[in-house]
PDB file of N, CA and C in Angstrom:
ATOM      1  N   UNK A   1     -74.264  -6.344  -1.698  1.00  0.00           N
ATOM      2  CA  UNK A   1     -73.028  -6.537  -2.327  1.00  0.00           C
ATOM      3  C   UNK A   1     -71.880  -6.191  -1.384  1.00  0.00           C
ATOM      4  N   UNK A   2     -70.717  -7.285  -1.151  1.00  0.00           N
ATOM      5  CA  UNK A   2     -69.816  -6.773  -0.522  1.00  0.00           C
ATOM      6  C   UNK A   2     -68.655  -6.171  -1.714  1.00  0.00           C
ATOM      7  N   UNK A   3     -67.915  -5.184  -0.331  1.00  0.00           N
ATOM      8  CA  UNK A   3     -66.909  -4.535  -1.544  1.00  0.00           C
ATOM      9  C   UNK A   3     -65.308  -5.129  -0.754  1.00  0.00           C
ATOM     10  N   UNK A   4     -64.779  -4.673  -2.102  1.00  0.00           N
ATOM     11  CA  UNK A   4     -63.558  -5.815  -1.694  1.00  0.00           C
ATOM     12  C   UNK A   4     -62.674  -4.432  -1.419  1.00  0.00           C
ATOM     13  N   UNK A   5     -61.913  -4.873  -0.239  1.00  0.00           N
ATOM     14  CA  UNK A   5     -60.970  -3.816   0.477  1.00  0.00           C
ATOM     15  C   UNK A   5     -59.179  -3.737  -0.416  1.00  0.00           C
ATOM     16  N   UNK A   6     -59.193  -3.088  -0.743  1.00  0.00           N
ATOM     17  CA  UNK A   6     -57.888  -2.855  -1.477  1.00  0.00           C
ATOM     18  C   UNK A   6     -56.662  -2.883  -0.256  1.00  0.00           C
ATOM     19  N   UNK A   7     -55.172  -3.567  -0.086  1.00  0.00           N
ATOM     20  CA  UNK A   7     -54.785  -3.723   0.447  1.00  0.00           C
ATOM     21  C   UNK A   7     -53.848  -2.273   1.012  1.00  0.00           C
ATOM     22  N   UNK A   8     -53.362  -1.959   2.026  1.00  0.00           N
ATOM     23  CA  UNK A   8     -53.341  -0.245   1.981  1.00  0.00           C
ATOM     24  C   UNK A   8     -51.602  -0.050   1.246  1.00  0.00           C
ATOM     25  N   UNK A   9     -51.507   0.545   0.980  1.00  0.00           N
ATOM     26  CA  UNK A   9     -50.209   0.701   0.203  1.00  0.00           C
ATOM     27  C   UNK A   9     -49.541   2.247   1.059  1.00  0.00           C
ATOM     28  N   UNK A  10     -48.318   1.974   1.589  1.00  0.00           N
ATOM     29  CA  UNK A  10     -47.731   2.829   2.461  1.00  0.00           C
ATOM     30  C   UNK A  10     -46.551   3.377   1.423  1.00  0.00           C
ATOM     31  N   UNK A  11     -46.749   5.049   1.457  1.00  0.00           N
ATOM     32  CA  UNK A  11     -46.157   5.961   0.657  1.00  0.00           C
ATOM     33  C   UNK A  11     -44.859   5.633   0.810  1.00  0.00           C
ATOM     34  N   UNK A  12     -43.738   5.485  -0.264  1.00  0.00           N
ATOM     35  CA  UNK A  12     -42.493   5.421   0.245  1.00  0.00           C
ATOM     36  C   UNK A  12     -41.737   6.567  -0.049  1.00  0.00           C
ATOM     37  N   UNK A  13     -40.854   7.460   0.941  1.00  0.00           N
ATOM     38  CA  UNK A  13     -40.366   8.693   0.573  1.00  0.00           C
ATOM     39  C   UNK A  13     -39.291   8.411   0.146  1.00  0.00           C
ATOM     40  N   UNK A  14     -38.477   9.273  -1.004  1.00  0.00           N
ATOM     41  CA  UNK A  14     -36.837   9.588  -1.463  1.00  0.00           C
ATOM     42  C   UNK A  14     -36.287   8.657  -0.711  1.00  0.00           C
ATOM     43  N   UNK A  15     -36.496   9.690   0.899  1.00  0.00           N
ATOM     44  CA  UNK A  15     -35.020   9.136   1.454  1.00  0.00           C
ATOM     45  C   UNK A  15     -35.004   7.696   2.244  1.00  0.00           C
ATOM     46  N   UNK A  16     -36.156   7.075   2.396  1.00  0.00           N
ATOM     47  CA  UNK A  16     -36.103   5.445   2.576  1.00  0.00           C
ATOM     48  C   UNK A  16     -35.865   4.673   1.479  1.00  0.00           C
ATOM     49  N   UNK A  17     -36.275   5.327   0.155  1.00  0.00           N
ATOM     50  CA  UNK A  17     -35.753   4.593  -0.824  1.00  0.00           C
ATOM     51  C   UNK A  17     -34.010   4.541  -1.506  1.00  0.00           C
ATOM     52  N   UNK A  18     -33.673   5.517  -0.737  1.00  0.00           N
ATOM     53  CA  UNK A  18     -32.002   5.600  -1.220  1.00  0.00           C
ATOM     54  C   UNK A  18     -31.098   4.354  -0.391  1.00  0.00           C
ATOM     55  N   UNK A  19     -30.555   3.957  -0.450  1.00  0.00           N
ATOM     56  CA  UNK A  19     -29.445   2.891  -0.257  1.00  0.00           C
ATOM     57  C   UNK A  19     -28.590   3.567   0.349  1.00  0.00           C
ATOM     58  N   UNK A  20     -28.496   2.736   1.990  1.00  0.00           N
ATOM     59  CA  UNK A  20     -27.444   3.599   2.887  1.00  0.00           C
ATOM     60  C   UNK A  20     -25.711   3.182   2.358  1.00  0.00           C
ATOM     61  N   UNK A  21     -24.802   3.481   2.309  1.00  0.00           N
ATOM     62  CA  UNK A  21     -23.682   3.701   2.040  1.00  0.00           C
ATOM     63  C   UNK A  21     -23.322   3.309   3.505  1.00  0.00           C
ATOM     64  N   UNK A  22     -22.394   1.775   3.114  1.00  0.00           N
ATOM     65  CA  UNK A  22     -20.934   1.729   4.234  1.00  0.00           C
ATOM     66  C   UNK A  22     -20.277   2.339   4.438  1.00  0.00           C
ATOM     67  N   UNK A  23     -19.918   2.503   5.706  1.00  0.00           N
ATOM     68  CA  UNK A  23     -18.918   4.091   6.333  1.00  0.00           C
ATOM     69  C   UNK A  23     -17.493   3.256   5.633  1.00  0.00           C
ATOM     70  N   UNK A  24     -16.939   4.403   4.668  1.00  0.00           N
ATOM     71  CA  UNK A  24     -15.713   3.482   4.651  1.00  0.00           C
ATOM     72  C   UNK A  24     -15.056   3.039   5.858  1.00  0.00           C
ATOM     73  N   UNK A  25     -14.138   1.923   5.067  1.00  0.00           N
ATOM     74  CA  UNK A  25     -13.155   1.426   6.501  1.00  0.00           C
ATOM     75  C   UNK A  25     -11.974   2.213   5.922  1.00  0.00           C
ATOM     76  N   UNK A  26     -11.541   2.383   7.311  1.00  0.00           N
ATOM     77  CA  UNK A  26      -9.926   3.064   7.198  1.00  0.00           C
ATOM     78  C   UNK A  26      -9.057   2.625   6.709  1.00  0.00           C
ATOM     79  N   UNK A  27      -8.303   3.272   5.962  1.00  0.00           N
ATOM     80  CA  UNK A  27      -6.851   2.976   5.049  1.00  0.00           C
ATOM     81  C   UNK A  27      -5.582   2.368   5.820  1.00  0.00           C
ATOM     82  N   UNK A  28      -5.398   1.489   6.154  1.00  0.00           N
ATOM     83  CA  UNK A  28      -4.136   1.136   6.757  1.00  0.00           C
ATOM     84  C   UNK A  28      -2.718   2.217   6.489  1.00  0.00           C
ATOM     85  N   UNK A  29      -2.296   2.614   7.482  1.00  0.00           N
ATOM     86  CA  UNK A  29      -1.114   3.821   6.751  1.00  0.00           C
ATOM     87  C   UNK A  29       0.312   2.904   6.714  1.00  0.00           C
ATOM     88  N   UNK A  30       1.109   3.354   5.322  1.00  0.00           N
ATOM     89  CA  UNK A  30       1.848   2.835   5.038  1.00  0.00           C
ATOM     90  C   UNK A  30       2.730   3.100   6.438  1.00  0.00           C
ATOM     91  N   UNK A  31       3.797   2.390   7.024  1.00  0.00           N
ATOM     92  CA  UNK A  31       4.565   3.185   7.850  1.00  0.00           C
ATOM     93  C   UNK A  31       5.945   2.672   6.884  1.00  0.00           C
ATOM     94  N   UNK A  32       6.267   3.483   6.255  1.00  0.00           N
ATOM     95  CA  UNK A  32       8.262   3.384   6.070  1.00  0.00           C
ATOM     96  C   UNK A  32       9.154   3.399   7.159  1.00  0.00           C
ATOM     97  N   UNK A  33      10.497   2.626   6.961  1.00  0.00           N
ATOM     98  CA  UNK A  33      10.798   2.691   7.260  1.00  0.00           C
ATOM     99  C   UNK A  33      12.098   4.017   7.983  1.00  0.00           C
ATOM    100  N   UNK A  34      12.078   3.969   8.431  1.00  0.00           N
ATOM    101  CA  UNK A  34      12.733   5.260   8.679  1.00  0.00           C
ATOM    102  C   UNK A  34      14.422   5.719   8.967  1.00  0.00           C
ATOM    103  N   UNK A  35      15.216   5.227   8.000  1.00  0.00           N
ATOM    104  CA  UNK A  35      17.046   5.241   8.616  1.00  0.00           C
ATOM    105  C   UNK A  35      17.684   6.776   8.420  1.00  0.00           C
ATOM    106  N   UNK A  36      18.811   6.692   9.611  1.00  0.00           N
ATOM    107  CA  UNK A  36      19.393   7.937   9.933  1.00  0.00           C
ATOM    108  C   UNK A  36      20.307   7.650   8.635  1.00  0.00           C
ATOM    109  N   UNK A  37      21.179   8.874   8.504  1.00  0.00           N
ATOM    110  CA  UNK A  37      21.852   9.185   7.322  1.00  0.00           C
ATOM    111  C   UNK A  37      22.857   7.666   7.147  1.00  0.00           C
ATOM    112  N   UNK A  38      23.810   7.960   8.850  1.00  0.00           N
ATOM    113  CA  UNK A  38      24.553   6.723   9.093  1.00  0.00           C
ATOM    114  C   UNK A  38      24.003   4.888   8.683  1.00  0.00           C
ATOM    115  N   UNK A  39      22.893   4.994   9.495  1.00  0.00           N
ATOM    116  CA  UNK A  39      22.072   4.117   8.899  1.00  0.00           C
ATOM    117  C   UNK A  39      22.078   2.890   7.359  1.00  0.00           C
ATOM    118  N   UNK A  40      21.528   4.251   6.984  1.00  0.00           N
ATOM    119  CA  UNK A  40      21.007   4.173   5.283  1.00  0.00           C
ATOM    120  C   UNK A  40      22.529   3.677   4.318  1.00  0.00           C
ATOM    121  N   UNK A  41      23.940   4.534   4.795  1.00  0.00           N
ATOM    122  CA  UNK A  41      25.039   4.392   4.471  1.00  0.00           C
ATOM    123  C   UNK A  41      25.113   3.041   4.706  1.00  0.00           C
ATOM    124  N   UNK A  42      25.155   2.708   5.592  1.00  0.00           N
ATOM    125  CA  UNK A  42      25.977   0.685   6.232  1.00  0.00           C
ATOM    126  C   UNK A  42      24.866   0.228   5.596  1.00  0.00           C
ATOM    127  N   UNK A  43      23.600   0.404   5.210  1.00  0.00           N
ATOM    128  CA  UNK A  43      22.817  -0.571   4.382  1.00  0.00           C
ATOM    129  C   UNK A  43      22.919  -0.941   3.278  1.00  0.00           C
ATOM    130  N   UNK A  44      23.256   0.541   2.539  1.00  0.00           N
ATOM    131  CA  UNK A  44      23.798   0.199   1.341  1.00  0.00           C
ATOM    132  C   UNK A  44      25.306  -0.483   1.187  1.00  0.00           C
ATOM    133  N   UNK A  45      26.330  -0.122   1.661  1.00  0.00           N
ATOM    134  CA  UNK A  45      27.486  -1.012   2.150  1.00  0.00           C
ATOM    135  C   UNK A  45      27.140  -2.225   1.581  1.00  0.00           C
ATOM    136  N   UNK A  46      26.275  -2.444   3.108  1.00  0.00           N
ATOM    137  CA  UNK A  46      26.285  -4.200   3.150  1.00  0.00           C
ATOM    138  C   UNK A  46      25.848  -5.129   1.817  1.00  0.00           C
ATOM    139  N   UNK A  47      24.560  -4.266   1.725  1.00  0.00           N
ATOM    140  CA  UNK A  47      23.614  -4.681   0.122  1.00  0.00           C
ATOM    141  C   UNK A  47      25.140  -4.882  -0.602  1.00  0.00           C
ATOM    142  N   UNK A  48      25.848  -3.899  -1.048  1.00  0.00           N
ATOM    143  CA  UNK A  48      26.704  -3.851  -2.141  1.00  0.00           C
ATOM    144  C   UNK A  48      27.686  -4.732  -2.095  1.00  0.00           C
ATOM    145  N   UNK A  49      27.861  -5.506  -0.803  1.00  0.00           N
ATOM    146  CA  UNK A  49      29.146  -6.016  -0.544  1.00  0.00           C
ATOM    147  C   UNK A  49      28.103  -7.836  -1.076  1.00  0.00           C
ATOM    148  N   UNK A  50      27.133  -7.514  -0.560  1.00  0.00           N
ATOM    149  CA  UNK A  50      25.918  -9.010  -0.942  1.00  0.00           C
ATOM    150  C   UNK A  50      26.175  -9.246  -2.637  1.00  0.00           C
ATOM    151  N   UNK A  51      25.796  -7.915  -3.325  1.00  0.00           N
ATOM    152  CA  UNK A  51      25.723  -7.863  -4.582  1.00  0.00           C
ATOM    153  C   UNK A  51      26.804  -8.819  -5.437  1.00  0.00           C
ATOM    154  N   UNK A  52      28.024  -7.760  -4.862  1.00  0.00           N
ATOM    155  CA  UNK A  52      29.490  -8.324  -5.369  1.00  0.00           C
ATOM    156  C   UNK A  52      29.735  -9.667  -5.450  1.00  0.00           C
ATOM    157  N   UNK A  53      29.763  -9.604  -4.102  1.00  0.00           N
ATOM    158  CA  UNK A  53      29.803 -11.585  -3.873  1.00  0.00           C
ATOM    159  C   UNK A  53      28.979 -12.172  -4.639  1.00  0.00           C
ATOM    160  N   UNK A  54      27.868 -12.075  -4.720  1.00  0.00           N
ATOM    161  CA  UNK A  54      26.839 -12.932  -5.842  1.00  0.00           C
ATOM    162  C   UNK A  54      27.298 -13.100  -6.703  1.00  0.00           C
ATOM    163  N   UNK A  55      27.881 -11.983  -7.618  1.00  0.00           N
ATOM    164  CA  UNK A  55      29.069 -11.836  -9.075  1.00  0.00           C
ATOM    165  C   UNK A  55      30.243 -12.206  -8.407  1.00  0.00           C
ATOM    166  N   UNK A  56      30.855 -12.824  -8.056  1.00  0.00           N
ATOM    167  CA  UNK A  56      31.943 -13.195  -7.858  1.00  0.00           C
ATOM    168  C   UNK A  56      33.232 -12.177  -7.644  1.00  0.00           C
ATOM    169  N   UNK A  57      32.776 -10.566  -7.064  1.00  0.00           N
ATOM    170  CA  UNK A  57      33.699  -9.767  -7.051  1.00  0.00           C
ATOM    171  C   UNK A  57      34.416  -9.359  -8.581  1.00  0.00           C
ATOM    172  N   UNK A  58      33.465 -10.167  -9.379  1.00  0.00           N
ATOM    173  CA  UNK A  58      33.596  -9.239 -10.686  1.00  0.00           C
ATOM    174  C   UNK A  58      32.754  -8.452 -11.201  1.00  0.00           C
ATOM    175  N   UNK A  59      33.069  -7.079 -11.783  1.00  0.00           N
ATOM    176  CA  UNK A  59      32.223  -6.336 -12.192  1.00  0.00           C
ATOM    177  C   UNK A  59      33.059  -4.863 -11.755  1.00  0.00           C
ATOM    178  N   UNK A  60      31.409  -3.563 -12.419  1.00  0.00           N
ATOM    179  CA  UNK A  60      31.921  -2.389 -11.391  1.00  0.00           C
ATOM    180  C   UNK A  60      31.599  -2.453 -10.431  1.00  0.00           C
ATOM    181  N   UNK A  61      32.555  -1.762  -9.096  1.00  0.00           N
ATOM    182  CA  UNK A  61      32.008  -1.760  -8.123  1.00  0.00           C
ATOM    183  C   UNK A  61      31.054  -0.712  -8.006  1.00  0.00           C
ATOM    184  N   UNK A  62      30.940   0.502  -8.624  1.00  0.00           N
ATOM    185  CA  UNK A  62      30.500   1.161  -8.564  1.00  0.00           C
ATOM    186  C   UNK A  62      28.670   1.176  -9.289  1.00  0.00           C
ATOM    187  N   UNK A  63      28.755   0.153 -10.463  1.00  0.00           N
ATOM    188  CA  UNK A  63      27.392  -0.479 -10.760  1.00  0.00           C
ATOM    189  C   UNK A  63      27.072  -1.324  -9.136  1.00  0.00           C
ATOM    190  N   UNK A  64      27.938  -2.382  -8.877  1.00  0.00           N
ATOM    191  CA  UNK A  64      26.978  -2.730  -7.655  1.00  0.00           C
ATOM    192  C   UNK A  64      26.470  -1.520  -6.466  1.00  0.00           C
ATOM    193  N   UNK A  65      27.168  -0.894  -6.325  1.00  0.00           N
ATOM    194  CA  UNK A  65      27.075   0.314  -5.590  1.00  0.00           C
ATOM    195  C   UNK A  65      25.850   1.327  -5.502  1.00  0.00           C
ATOM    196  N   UNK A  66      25.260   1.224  -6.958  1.00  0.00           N
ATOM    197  CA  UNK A  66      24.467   1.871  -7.425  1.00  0.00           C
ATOM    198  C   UNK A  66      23.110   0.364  -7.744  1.00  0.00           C
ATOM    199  N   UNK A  67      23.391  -0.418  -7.563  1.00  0.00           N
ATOM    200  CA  UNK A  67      22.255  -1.506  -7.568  1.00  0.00           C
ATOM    201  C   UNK A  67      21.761  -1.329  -6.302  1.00  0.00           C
ATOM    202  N   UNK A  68      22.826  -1.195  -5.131  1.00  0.00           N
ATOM    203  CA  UNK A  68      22.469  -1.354  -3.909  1.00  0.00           C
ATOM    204  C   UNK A  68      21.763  -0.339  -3.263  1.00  0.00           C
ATOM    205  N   UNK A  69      21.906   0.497  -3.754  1.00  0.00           N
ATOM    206  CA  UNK A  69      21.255   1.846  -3.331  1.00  0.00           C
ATOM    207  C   UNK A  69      19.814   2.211  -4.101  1.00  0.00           C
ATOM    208  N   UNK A  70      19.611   1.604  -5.114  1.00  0.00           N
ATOM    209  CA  UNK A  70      18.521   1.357  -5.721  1.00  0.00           C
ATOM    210  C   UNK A  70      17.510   0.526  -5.270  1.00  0.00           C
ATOM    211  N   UNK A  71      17.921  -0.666  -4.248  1.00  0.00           N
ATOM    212  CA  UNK A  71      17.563  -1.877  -3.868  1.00  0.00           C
ATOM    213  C   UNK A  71      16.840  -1.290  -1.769  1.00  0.00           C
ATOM    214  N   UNK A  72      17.661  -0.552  -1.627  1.00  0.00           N
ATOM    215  CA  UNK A  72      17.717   0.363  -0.476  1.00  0.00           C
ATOM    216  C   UNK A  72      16.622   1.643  -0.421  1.00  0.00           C
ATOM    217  N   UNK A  73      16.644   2.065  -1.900  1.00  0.00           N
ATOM    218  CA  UNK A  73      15.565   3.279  -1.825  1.00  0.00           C
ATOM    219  C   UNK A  73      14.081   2.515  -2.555  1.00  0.00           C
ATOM    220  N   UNK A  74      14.080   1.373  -2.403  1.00  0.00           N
ATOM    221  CA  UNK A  74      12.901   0.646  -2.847  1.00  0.00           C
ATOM    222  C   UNK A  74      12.454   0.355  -1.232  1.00  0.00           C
ATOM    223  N   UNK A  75      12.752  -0.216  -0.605  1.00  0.00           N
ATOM    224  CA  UNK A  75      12.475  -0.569   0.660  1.00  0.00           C
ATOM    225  C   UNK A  75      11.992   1.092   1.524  1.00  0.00           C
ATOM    226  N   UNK A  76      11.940   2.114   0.966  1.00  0.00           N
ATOM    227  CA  UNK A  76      11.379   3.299   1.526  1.00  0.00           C
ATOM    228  C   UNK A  76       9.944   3.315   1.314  1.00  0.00           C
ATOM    229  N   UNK A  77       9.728   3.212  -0.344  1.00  0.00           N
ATOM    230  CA  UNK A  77       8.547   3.352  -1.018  1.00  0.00           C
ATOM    231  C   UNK A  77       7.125   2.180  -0.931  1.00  0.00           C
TER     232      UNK A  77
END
């Protein structure tokens, strides 16, 4: 009688059976922009003087003033 050979079955441990993990990829860093005090001042200016004109120099100036500087501290974030 022949005997029939069972095929060999190789132990598998934990740690070949765990699933390797992609090294994360790196976070791109935000870079902001960066304006001096002077800067930041003539930006908002200008924004506000853009604003106005759009409205036809009607309105507050002081709402556009405050749009523009709103519009200015968005471009940080």
């Amino acid at each position: 009688m022949t005997q029939i050979k069972k095929p060999a079955v190789k132990k598998v441990t934990a740690s070949e059976t765990s699933v390797k993990k992609a090294a994360p990829k790196p976070r791109a860093k935000k870079i902001a922009p960066v304006f001096s005090n002077q800067e930041r001042y003539e930006l908002i200016q200008k924004t506000a003087y853009f604003i106005a004109e759009h409205n036809g120099f009607v309105g507050d100036p002081h709402a556009f003033w405050a749009e523009a500087e709103a519009q200015v501290n968005a471009i940080k974030s």
